[in-house]
PDB file of N, CA and C in Angstrom:
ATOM      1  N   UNK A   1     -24.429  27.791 -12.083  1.00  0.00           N
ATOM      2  CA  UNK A   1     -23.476  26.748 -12.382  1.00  0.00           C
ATOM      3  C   UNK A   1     -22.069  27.349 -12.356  1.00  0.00           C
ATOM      4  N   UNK A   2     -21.401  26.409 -11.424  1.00  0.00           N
ATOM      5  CA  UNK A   2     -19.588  27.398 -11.478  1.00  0.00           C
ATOM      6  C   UNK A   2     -18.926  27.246 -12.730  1.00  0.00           C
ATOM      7  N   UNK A   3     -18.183  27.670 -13.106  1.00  0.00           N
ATOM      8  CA  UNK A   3     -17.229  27.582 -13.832  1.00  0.00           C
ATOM      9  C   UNK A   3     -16.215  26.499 -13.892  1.00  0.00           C
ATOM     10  N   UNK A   4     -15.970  25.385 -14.264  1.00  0.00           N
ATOM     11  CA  UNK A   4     -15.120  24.048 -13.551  1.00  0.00           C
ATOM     12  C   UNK A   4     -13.615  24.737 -14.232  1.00  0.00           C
ATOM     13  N   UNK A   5     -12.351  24.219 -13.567  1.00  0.00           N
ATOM     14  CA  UNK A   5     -11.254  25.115 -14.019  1.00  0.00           C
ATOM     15  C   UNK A   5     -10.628  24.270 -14.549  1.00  0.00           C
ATOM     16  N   UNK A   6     -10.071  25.025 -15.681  1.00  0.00           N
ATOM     17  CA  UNK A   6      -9.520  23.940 -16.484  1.00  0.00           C
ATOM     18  C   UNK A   6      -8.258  23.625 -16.940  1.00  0.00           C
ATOM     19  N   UNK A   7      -7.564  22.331 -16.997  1.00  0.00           N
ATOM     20  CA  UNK A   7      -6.127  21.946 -17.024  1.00  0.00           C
ATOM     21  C   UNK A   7      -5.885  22.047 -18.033  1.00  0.00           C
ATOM     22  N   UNK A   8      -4.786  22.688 -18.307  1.00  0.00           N
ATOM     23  CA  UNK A   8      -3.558  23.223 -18.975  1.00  0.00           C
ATOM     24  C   UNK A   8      -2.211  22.202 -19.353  1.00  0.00           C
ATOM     25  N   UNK A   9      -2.017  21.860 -20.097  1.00  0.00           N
ATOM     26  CA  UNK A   9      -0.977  21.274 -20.706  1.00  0.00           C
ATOM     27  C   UNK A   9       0.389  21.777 -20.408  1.00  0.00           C
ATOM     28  N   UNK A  10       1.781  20.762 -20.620  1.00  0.00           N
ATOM     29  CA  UNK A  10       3.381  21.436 -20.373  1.00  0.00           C
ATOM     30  C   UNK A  10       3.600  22.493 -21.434  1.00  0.00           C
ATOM     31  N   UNK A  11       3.188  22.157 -22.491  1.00  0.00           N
ATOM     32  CA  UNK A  11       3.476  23.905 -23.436  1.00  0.00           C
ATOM     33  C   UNK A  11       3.137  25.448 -23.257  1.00  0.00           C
ATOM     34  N   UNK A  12       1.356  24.919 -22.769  1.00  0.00           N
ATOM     35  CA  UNK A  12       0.741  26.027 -22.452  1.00  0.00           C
ATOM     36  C   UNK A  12       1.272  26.796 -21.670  1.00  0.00           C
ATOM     37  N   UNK A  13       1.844  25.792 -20.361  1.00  0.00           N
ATOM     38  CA  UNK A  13       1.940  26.726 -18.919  1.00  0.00           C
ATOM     39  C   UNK A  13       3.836  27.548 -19.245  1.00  0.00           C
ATOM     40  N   UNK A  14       4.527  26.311 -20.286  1.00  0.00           N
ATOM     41  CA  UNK A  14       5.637  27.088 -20.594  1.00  0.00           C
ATOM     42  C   UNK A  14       5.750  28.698 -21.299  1.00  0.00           C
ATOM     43  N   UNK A  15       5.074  28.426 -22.353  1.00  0.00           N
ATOM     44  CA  UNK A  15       4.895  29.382 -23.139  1.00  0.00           C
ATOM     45  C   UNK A  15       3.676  31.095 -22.222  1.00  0.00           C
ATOM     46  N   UNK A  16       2.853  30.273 -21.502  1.00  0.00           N
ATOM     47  CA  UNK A  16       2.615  31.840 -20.201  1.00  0.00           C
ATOM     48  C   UNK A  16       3.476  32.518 -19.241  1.00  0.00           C
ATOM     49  N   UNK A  17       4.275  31.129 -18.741  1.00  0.00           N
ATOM     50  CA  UNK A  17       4.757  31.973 -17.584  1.00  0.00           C
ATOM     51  C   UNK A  17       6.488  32.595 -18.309  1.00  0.00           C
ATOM     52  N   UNK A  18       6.751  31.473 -19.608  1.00  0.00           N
ATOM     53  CA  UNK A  18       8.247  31.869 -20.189  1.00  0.00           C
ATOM     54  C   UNK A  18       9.605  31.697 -18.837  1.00  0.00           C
ATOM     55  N   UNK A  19       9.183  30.581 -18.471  1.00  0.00           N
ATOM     56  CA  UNK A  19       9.935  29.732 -17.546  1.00  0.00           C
ATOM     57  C   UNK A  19      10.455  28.588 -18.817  1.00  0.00           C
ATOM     58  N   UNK A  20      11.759  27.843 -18.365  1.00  0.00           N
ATOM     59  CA  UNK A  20      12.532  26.514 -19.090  1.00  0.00           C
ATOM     60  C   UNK A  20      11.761  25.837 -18.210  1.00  0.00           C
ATOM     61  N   UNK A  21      11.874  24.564 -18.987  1.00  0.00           N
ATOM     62  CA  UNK A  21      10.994  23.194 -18.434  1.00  0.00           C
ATOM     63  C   UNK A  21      11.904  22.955 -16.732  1.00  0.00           C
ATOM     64  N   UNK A  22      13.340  23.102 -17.285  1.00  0.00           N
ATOM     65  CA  UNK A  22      14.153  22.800 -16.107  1.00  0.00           C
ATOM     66  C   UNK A  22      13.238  23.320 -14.664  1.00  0.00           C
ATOM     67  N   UNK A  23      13.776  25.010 -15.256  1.00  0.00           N
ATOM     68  CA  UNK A  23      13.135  25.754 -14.312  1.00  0.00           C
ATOM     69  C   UNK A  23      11.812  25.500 -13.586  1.00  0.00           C
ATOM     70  N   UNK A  24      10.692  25.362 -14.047  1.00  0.00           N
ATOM     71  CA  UNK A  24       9.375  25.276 -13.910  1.00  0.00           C
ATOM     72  C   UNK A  24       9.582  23.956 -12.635  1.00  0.00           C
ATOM     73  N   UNK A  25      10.675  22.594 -12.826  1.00  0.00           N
ATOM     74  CA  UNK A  25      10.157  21.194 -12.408  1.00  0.00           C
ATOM     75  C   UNK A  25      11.234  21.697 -11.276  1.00  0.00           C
ATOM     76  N   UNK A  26      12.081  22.891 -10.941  1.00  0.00           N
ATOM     77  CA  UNK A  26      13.103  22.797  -9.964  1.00  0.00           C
ATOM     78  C   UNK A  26      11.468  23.649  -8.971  1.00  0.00           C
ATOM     79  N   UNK A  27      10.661  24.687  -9.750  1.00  0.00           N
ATOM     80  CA  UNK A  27      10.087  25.583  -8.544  1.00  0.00           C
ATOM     81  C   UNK A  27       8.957  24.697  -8.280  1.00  0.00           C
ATOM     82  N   UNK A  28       8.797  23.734  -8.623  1.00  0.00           N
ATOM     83  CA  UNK A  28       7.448  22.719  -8.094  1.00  0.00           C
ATOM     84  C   UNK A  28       8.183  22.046  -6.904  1.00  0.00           C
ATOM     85  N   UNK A  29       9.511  21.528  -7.335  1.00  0.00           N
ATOM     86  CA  UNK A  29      10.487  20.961  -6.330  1.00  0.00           C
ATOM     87  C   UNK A  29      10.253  21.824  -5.225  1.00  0.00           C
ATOM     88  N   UNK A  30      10.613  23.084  -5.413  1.00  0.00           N
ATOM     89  CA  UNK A  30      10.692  24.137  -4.130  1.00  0.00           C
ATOM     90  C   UNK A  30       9.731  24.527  -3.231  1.00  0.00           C
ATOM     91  N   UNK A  31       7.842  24.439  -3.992  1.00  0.00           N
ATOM     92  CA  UNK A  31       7.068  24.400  -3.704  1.00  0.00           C
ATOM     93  C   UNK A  31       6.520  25.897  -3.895  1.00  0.00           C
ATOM     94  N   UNK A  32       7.476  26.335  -5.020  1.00  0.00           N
ATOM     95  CA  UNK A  32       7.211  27.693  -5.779  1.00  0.00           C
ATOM     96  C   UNK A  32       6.605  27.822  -6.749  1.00  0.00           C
ATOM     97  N   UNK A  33       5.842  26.823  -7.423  1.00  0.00           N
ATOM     98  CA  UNK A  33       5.156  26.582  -8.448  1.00  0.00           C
ATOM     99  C   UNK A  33       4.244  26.036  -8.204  1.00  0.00           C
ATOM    100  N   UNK A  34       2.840  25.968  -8.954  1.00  0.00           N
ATOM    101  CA  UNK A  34       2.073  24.970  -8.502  1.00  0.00           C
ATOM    102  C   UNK A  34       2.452  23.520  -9.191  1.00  0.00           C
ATOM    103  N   UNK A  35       1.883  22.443  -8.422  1.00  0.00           N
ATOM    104  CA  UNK A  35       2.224  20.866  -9.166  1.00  0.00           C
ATOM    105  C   UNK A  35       1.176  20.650  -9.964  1.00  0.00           C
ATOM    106  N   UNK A  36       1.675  19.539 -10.512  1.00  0.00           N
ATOM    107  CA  UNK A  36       1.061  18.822 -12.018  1.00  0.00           C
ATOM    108  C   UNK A  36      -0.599  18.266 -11.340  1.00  0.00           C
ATOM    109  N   UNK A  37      -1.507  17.849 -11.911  1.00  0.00           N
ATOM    110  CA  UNK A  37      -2.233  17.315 -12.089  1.00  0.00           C
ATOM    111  C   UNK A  37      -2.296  16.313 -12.683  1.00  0.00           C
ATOM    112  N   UNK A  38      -2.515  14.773 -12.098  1.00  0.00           N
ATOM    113  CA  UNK A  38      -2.324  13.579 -13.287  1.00  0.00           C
ATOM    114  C   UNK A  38      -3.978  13.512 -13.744  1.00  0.00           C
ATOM    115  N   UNK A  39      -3.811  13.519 -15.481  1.00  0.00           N
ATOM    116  CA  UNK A  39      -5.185  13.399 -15.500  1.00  0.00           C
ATOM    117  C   UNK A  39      -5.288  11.956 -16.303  1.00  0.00           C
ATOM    118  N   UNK A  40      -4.180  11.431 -16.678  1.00  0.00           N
ATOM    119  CA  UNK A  40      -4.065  10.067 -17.231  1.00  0.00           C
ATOM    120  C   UNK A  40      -3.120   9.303 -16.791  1.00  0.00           C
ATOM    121  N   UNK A  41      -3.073   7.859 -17.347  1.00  0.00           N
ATOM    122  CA  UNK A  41      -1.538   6.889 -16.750  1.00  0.00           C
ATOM    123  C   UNK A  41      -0.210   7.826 -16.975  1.00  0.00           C
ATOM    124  N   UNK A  42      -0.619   8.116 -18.457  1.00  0.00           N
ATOM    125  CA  UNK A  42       0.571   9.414 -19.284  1.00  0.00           C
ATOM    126  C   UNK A  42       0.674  10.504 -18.910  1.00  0.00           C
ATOM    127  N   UNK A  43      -0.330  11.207 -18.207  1.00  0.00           N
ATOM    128  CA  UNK A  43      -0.600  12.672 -18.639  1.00  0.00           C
ATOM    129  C   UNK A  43      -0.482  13.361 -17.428  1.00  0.00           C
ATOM    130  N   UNK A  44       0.041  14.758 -17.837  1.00  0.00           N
ATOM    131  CA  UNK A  44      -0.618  15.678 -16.423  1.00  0.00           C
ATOM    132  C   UNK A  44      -0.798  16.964 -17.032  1.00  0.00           C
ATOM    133  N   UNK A  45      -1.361  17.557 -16.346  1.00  0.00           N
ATOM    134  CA  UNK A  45      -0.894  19.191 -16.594  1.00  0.00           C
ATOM    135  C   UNK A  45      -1.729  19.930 -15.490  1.00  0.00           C
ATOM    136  N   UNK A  46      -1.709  21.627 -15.212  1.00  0.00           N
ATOM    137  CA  UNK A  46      -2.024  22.228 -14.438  1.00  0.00           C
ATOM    138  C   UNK A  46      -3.472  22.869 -13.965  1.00  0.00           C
ATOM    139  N   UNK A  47      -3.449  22.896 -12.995  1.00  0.00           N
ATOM    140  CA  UNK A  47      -4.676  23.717 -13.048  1.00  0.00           C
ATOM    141  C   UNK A  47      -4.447  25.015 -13.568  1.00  0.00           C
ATOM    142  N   UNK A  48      -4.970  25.653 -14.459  1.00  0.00           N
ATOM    143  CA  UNK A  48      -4.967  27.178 -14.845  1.00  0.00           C
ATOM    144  C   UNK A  48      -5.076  28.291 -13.750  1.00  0.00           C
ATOM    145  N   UNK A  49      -6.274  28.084 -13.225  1.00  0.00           N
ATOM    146  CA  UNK A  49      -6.041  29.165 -11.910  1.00  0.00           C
ATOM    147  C   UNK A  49      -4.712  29.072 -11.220  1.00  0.00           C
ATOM    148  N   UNK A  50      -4.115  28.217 -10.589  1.00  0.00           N
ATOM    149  CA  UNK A  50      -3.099  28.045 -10.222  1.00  0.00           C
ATOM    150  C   UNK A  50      -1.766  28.968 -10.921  1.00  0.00           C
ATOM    151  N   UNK A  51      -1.641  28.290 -11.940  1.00  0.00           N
ATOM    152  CA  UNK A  51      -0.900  29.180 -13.051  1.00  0.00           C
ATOM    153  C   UNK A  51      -1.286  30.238 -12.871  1.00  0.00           C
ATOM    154  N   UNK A  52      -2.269  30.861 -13.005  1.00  0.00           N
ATOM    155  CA  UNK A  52      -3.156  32.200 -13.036  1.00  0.00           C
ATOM    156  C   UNK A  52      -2.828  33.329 -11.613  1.00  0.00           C
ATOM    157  N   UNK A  53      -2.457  32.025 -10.743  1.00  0.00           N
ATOM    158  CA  UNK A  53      -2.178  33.418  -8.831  1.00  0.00           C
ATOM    159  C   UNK A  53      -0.706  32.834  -9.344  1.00  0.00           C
ATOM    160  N   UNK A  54       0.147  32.271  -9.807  1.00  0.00           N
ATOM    161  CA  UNK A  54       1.404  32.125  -9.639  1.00  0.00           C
ATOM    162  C   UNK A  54       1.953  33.502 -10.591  1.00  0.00           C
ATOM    163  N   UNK A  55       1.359  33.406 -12.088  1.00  0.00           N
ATOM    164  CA  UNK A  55       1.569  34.657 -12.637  1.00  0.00           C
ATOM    165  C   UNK A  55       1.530  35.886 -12.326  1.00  0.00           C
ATOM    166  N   UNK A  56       0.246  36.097 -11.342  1.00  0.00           N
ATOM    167  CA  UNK A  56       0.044  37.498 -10.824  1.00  0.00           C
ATOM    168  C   UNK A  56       1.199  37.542  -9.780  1.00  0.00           C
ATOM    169  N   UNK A  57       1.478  37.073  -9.283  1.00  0.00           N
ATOM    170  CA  UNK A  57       2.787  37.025  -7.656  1.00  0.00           C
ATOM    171  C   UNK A  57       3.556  36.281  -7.536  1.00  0.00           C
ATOM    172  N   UNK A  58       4.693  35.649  -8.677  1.00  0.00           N
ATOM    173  CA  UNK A  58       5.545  34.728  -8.542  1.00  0.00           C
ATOM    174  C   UNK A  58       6.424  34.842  -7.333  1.00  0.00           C
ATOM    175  N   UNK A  59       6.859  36.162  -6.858  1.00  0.00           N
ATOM    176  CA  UNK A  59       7.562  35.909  -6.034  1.00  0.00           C
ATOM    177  C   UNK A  59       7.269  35.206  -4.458  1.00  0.00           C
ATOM    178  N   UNK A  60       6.049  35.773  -4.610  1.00  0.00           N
ATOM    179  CA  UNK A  60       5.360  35.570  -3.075  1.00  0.00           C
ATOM    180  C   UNK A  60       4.574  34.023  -3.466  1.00  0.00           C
ATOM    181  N   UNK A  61       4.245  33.199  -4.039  1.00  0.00           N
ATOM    182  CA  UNK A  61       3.645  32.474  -4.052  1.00  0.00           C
ATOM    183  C   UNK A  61       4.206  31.145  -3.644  1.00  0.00           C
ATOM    184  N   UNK A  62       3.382  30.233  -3.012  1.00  0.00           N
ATOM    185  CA  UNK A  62       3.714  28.803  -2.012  1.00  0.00           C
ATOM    186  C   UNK A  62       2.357  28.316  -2.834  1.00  0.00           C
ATOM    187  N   UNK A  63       2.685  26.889  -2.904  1.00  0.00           N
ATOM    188  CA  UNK A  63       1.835  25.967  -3.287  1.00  0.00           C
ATOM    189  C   UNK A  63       1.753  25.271  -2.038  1.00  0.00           C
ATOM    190  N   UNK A  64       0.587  25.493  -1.945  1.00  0.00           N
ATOM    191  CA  UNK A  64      -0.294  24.727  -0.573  1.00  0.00           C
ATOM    192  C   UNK A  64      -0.056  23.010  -0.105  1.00  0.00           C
ATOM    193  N   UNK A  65      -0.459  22.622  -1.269  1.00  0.00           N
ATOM    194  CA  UNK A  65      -0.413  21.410  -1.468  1.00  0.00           C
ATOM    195  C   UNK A  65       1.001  20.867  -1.771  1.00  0.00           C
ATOM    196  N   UNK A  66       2.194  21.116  -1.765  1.00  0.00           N
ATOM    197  CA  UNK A  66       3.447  21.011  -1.667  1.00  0.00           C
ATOM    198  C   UNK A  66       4.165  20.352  -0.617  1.00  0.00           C
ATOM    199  N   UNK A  67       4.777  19.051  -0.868  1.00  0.00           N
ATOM    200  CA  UNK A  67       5.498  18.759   0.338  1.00  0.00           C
ATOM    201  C   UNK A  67       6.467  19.634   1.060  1.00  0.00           C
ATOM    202  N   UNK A  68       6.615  19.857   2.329  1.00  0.00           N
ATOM    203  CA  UNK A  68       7.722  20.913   2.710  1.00  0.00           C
ATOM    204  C   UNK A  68       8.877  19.899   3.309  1.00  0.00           C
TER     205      UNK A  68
END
């Protein structure tokens, strides 16, 4: 059985990577961050792995799924 990966909330992912909210919603803009996940009408937050290769290699990292 895999492991299903699991979404992460706006605090969580603030308080790991120690990015400003600003910051974080300009590098999703850029397609330097990974994007939100909607998991409700209200809600989103991240996939963790995501967070997880962005932490290990911020500089080098592209979000796939990113409009260019």
């Amino acid at each position: 059985m895999s492991n299903p990966d699991k979404i992460i909330r706006l605090k969580t992912v603030l308080a790991r990577t120690g990015l400003s909210r600003s910051t974080m919603y300009r590098k999703i803009a850029e397609g330097t961050f990974p994007s939100q996940v909607k998991i409700s009408i209200h809600g989103a937050g991240w996939r963790e792995s995501a967070v997880d290769r962005w932490i290990v290699d911020p500089v080098t990292y592209r979000d796939e799924g990113a409009a260019q």
